[in-house]
N, C-alpha and C. Protein backbone atom coordinates (compact mmCIF):
# COMPACT_ATOMS: atom_id res chain seq x y z
N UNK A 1 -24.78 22.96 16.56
CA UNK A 1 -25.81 22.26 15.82
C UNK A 1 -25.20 21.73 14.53
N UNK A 2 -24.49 20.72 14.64
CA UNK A 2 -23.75 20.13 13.37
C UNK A 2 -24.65 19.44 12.81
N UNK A 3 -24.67 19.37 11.42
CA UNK A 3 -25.45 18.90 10.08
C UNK A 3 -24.86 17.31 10.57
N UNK A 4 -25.39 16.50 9.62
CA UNK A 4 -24.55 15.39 9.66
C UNK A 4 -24.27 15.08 7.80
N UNK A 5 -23.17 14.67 7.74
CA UNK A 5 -22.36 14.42 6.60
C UNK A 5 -23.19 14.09 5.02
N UNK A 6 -23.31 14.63 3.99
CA UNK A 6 -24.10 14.23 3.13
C UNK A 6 -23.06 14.34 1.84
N UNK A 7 -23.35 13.97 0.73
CA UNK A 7 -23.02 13.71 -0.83
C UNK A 7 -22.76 15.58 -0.87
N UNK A 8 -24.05 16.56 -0.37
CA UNK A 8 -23.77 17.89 -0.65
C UNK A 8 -22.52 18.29 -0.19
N UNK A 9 -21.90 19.08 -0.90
CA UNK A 9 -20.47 19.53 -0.52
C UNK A 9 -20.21 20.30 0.63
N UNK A 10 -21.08 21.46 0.38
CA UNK A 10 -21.65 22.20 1.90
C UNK A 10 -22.04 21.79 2.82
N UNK A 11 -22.37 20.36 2.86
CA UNK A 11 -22.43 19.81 4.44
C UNK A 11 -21.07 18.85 4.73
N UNK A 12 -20.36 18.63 4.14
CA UNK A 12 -19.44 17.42 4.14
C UNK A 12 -18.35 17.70 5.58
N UNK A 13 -18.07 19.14 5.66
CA UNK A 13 -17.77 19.53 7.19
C UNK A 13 -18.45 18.94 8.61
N UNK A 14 -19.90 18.87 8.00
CA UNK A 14 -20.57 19.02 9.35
C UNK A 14 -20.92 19.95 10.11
N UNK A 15 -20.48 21.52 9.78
CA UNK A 15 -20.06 22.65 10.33
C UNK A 15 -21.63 23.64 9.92
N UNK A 16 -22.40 23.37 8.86
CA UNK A 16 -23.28 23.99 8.83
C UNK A 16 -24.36 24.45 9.78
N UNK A 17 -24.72 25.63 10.07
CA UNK A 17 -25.63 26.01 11.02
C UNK A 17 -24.68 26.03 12.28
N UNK A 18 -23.38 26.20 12.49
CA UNK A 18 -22.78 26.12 13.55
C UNK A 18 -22.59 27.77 13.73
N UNK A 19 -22.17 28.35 14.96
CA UNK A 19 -21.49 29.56 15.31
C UNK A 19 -20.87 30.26 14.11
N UNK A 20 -19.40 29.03 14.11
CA UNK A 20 -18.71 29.40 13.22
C UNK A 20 -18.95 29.15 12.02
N UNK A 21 -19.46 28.69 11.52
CA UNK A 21 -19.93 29.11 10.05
C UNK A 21 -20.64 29.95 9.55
N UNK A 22 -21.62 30.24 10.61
CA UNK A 22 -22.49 31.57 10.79
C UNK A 22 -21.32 32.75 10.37
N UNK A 23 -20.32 32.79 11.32
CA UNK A 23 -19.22 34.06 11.79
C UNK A 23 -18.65 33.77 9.91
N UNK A 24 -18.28 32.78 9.57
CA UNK A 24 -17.27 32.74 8.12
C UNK A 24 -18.44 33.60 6.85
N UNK A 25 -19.19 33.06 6.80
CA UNK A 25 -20.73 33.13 5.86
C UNK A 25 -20.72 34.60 6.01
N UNK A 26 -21.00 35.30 7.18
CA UNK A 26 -21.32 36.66 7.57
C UNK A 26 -19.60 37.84 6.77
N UNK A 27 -19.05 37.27 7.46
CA UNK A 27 -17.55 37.91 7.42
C UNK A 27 -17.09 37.96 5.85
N UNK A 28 -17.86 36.88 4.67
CA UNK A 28 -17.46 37.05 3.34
C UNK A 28 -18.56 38.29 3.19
N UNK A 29 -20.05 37.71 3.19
CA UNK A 29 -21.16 38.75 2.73
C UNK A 29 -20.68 40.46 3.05
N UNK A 30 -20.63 40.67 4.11
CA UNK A 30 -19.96 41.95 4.76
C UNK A 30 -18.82 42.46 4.06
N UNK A 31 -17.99 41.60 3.42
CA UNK A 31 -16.84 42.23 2.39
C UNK A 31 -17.37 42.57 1.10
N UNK A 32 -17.98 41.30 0.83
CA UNK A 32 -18.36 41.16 -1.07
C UNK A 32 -19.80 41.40 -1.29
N UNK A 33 -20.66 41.98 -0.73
CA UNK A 33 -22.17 42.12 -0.54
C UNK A 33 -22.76 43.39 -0.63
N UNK A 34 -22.66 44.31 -1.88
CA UNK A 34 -23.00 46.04 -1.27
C UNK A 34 -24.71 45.92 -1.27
N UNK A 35 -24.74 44.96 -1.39
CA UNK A 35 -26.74 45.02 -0.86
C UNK A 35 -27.01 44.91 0.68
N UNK A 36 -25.22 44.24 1.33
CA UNK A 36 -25.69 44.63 2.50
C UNK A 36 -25.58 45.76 3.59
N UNK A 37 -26.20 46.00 4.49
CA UNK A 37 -26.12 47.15 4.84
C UNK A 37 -24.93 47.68 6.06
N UNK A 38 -24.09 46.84 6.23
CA UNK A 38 -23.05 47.07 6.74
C UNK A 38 -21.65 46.95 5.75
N UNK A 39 -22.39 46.82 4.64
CA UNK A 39 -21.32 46.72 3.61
C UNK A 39 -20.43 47.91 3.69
N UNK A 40 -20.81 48.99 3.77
CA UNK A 40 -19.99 50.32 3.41
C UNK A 40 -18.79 50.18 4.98
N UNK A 41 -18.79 49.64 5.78
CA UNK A 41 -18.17 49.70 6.88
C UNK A 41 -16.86 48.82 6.51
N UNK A 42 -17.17 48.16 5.80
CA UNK A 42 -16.45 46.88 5.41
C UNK A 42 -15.99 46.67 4.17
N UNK A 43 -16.10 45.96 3.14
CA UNK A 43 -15.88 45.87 1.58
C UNK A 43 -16.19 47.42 0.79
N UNK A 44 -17.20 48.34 1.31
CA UNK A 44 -16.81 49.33 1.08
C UNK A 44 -16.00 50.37 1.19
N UNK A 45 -15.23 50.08 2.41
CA UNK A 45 -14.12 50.47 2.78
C UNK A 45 -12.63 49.92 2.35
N UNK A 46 -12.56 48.62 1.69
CA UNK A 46 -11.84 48.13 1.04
C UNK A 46 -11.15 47.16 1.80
N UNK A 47 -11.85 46.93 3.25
CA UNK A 47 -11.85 45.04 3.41
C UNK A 47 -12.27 44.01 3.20
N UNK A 48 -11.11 43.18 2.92
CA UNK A 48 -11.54 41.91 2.36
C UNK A 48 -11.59 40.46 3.37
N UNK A 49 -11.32 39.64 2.25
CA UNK A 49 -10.66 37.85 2.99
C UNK A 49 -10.18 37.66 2.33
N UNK A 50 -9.13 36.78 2.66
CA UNK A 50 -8.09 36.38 2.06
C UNK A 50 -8.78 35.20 1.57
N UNK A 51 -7.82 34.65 0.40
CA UNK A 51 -8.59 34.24 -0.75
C UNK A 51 -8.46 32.63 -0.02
N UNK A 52 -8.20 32.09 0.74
CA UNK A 52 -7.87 30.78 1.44
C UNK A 52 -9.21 30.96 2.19
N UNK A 53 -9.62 31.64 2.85
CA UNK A 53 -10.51 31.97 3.70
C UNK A 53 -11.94 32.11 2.60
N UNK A 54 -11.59 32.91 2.04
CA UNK A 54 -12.75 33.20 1.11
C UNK A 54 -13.30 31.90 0.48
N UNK A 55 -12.46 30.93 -0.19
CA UNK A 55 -12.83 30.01 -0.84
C UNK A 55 -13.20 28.90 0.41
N UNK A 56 -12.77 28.69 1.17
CA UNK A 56 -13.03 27.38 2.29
C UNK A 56 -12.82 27.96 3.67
N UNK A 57 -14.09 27.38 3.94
CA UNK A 57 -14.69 27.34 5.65
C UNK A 57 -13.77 26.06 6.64
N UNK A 58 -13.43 25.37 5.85
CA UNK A 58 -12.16 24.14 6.78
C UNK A 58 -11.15 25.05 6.79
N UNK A 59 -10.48 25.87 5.97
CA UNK A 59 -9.35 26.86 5.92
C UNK A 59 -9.33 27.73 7.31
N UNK A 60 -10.36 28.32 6.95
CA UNK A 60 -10.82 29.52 8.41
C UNK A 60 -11.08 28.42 9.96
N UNK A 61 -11.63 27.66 9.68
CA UNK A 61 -12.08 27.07 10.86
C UNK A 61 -10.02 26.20 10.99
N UNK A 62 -9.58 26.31 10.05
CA UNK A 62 -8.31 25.50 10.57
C UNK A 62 -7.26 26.74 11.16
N UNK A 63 -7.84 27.47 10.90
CA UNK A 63 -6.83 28.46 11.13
C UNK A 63 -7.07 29.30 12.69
N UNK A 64 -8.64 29.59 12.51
CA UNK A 64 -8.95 30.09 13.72
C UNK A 64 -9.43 29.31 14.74
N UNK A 65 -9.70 28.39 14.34
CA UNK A 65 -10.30 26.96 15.22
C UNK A 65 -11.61 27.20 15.93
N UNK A 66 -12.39 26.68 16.95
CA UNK A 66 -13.49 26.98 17.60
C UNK A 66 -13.57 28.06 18.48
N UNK A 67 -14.33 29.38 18.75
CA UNK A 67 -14.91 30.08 19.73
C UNK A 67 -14.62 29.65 21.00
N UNK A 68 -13.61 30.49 22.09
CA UNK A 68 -13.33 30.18 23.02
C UNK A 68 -14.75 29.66 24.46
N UNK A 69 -15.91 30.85 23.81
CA UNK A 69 -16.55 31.15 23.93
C UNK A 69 -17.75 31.34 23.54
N UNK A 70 -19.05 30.99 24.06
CA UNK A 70 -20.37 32.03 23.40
C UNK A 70 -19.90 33.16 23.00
N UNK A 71 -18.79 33.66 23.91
CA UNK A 71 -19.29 35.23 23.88
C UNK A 71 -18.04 35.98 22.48
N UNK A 72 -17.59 35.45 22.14
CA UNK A 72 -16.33 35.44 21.27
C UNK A 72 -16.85 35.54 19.96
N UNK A 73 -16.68 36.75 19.29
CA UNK A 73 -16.88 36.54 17.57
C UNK A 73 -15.16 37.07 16.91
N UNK A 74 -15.59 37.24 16.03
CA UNK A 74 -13.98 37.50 15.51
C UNK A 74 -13.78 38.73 15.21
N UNK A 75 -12.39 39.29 15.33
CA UNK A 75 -12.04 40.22 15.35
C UNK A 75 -10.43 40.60 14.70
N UNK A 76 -10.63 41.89 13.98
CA UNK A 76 -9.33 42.18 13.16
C UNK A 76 -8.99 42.93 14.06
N UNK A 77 -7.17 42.26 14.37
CA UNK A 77 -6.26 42.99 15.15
C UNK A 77 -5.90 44.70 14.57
N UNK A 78 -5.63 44.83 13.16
CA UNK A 78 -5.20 45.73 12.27
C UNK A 78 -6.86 46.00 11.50
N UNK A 79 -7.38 46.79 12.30
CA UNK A 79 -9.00 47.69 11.86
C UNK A 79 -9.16 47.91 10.23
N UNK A 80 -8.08 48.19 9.75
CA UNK A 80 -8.14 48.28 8.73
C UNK A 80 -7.64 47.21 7.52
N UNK A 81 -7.30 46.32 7.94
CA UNK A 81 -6.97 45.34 7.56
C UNK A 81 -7.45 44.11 7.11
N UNK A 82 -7.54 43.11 6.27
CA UNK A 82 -8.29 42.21 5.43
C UNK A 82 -8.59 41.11 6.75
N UNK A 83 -9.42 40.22 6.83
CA UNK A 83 -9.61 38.89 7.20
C UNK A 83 -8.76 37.81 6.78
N UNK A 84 -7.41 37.29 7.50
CA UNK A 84 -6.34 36.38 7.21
C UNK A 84 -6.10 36.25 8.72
N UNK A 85 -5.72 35.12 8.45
CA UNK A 85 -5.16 34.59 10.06
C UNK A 85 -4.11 35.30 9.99
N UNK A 86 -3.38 35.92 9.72
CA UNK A 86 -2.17 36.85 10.58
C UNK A 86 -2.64 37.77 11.13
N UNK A 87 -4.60 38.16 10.68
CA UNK A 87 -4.98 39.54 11.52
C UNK A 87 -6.12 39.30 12.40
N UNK A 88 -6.62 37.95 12.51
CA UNK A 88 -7.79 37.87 13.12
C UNK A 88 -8.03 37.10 14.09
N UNK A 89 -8.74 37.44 15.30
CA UNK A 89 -8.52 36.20 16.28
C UNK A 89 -10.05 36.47 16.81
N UNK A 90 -10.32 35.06 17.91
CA UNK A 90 -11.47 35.31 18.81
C UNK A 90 -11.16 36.57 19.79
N UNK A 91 -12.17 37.35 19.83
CA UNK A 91 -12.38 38.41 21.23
C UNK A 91 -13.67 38.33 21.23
N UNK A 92 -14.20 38.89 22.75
CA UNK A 92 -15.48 39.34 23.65
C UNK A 92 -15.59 40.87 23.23
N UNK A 93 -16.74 41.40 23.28
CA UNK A 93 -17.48 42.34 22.72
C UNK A 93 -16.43 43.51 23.30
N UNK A 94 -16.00 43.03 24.64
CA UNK A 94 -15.09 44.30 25.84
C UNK A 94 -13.95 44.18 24.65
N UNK A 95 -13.22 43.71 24.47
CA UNK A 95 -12.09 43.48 23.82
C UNK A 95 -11.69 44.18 22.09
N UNK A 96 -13.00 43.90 22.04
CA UNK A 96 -13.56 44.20 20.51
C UNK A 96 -13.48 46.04 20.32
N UNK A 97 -13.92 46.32 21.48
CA UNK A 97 -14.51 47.91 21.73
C UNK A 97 -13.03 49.03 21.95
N UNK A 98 -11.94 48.07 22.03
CA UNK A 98 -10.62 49.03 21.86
C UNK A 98 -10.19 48.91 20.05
N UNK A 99 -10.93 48.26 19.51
CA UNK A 99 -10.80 48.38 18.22
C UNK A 99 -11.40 49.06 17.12
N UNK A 100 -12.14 49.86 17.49
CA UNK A 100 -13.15 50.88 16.90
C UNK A 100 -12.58 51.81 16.69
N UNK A 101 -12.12 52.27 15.17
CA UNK A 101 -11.62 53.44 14.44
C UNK A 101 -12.24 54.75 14.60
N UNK A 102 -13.08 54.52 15.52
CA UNK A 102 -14.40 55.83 16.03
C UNK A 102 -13.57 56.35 17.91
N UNK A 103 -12.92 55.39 18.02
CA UNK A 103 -12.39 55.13 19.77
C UNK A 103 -11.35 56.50 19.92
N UNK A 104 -12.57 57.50 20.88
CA UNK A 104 -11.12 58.42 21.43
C UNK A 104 -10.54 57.84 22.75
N UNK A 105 -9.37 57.98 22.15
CA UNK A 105 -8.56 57.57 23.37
C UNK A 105 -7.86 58.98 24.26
N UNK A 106 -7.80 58.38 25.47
CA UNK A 106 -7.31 59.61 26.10
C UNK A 106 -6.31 59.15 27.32
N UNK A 107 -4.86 59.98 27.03
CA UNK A 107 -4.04 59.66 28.11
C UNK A 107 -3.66 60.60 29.36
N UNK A 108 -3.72 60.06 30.35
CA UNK A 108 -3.72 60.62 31.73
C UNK A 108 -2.69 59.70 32.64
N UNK A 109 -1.81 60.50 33.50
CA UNK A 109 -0.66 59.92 33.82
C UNK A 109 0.32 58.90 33.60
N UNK A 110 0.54 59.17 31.89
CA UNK A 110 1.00 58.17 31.25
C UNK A 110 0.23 56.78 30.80
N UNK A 111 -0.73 56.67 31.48
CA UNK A 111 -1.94 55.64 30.90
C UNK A 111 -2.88 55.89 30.04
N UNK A 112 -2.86 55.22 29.28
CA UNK A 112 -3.86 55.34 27.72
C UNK A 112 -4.80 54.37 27.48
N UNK A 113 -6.22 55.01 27.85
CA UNK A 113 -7.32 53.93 27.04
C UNK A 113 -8.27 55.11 26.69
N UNK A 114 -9.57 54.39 26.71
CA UNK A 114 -10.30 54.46 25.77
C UNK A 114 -11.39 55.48 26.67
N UNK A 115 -12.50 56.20 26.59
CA UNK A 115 -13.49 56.99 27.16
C UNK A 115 -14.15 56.07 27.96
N UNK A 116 -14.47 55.21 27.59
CA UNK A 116 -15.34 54.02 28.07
C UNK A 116 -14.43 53.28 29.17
N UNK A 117 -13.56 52.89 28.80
CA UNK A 117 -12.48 52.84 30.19
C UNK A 117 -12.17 53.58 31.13
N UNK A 118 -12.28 54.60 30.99
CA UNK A 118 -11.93 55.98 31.66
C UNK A 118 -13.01 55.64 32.58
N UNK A 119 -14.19 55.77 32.14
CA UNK A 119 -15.70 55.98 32.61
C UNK A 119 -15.54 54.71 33.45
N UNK A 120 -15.30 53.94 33.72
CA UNK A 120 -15.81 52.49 33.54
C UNK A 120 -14.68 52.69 34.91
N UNK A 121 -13.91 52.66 34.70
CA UNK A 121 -12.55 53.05 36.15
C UNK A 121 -12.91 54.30 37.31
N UNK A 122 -13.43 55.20 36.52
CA UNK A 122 -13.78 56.34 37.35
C UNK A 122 -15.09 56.51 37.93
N UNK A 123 -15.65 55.97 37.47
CA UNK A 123 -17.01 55.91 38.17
C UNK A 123 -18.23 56.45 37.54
N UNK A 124 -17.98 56.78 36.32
CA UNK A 124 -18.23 58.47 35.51
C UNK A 124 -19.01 58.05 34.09
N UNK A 125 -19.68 58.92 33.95
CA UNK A 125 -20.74 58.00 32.45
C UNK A 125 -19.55 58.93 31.41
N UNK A 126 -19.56 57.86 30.13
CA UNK A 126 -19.36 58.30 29.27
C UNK A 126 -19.65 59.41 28.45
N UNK A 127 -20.47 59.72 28.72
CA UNK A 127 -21.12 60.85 27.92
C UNK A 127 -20.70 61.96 28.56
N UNK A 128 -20.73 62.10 30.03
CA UNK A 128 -20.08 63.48 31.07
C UNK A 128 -18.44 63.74 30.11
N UNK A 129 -17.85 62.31 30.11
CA UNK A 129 -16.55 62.67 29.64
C UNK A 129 -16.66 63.89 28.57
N UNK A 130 -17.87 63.01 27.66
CA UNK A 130 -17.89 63.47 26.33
C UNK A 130 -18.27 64.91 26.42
N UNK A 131 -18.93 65.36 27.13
CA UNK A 131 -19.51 67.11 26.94
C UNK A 131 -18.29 67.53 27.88
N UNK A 132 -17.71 67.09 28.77
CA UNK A 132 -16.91 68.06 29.39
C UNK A 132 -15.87 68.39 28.33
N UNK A 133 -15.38 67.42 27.96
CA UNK A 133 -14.66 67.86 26.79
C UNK A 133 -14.69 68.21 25.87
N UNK A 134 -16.20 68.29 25.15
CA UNK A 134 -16.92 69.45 24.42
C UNK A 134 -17.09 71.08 24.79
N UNK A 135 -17.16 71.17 25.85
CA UNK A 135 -17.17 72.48 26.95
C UNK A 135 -15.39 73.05 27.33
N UNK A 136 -14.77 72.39 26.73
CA UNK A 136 -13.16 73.50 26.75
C UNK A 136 -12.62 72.32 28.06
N UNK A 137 -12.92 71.48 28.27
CA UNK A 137 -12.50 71.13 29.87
C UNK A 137 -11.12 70.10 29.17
N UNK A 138 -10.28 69.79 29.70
CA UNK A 138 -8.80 69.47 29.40
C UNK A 138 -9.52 68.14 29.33
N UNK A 139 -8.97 67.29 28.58
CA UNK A 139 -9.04 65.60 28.76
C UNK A 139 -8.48 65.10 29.97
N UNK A 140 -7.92 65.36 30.37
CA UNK A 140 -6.79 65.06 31.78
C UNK A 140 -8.48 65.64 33.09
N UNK A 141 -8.95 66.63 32.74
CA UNK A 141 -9.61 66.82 33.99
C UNK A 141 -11.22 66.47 33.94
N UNK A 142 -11.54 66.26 32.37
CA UNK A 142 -12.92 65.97 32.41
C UNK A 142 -12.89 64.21 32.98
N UNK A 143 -12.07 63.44 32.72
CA UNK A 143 -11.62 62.36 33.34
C UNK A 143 -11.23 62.04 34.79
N UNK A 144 -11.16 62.76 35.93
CA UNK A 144 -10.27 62.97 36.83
C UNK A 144 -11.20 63.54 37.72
N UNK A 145 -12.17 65.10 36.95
CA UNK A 145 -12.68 65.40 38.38
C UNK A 145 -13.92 64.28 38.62
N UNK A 146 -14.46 64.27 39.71
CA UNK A 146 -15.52 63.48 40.71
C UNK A 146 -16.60 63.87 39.92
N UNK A 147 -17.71 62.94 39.60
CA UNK A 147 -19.15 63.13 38.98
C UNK A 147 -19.45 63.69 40.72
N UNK A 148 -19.96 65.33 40.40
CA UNK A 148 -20.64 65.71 41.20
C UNK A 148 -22.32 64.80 42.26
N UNK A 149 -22.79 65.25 42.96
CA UNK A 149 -23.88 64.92 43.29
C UNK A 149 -25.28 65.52 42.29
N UNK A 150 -26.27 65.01 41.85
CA UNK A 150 -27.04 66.04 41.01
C UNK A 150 -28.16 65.92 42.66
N UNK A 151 -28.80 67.62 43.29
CA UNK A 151 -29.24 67.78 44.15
C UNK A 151 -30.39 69.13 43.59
N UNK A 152 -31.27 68.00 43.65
CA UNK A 152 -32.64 69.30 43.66
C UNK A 152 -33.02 69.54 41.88
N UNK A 153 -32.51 68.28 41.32
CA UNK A 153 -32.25 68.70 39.63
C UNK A 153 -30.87 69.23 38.83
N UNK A 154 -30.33 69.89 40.16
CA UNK A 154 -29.27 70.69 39.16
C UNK A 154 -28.15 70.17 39.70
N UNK A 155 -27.11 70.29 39.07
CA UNK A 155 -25.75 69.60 39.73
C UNK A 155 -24.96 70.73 40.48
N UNK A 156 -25.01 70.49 41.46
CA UNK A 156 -23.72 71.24 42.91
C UNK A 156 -22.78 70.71 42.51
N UNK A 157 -21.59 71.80 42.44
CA UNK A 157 -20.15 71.71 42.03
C UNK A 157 -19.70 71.82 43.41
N UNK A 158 -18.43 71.50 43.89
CA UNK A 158 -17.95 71.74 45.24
C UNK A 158 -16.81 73.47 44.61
N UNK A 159 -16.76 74.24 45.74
CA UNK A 159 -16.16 75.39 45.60
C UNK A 159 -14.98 75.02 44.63
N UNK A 160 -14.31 74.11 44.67
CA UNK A 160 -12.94 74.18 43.89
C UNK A 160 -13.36 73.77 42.10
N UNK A 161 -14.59 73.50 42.16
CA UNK A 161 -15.08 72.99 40.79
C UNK A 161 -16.17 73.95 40.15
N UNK A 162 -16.60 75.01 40.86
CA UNK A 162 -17.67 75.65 40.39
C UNK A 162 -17.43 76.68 39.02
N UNK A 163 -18.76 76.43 38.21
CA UNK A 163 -18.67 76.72 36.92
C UNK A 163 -19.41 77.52 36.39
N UNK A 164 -19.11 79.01 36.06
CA UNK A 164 -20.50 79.80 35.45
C UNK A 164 -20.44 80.08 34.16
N UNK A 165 -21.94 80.19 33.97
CA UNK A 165 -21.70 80.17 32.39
C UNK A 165 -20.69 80.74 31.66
N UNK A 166 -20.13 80.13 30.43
CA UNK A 166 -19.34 80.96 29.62
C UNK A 166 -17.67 80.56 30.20
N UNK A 167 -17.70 79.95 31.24
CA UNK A 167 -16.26 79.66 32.11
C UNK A 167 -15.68 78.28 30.94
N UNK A 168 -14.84 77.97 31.73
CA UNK A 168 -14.03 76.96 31.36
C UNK A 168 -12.82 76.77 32.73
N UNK A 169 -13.69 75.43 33.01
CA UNK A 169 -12.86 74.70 34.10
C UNK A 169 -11.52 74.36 33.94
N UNK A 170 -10.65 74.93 35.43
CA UNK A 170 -9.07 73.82 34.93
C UNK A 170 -9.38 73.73 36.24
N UNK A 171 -8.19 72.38 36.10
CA UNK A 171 -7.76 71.75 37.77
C UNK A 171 -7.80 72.54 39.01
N UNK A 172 -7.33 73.46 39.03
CA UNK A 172 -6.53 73.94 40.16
C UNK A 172 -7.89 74.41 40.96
N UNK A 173 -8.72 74.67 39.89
CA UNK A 173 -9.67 75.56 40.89
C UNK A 173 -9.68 77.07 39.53
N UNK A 174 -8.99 77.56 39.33
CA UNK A 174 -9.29 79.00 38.45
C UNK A 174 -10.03 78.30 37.46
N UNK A 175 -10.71 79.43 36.19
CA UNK A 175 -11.22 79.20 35.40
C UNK A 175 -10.87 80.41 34.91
């Protein structure tokens, strides 16, 4: 939805009311804004923009250019790191979600991602990951064993998986 060209300086892009100006507009407030409420995630944490970026929206838009995508907002490669084109590019929300300083990651036969990957590959809700491995269960096996059947309300373990209170599951079968 491009403006069309006026004497105002802020429209002279054309870019107003667009995606990306939305994404530039948002991405300063969120640094320099403690009235807003994602501020503490951000500028309260001591990210910024770089001052090219900060001062001009042709800067950012020259640097990062247009949204590959609807689905594309921007994203810092280095989580902790300022808003500058050496750290920021378009990604999709999937893409975005290996960048979360909150992200346990967990490695199993030399492969390393994320819980949500795990889940997402295995068949398995995230959250099972999450209590099995709250419950003493190895990362390697709360990942690995089979989401049981739930039958009659309660979940049936198969003999090599069965669990009584107070136990703590390993692979093999012992506890």
């Amino acid at each position: 939805m491009a403006l069309t060209k006026s004497s105002n300086p802020a429209y002279k892009h054309g870019m107003v009311g667009t995606r990306e100006y939305n994404v530039w507009v948002d991405m300063r407030q969120r640094c320099s804004n403690p009235n807003r409420g994602n501020f503490k995630f951000y500028g309260g944490r001591g990210i910024s923009v770089c001052r090219e970026w900060n001062s001009s929206f042709m800067a950012f838009l020259s640097d990062m250019g247009l949204r590959p995508t609807p689905e594309h907002t921007i994203e810092r490669i280095d989580n902790d790191g300022p808003y500058a084109p050496w750290n920021c590019k378009w990604a999709t929300a999937s893409e975005q979600r290996h960048n979360y300083s909150r992200n346990h990651w967990i490695e199993v036969d030399g492969r390393r991602q994320t819980i949500g990957d795990w889940a997402k590959e295995r068949g398995i809700g995230e959250d099972l990951i999450r209590i099995r491995i709250r419950r003493g269960i190895s990362e390697r096996d709360a990942v690995m064993i089979p989401r049981q059947p739930n039958i009659g309300g309660r979940r049936k373990y198969s003999p090599q998986f069965r669990v009584s209170a107070g136990t703590v599951l390993v692979a093999d079968g012992t506890y």
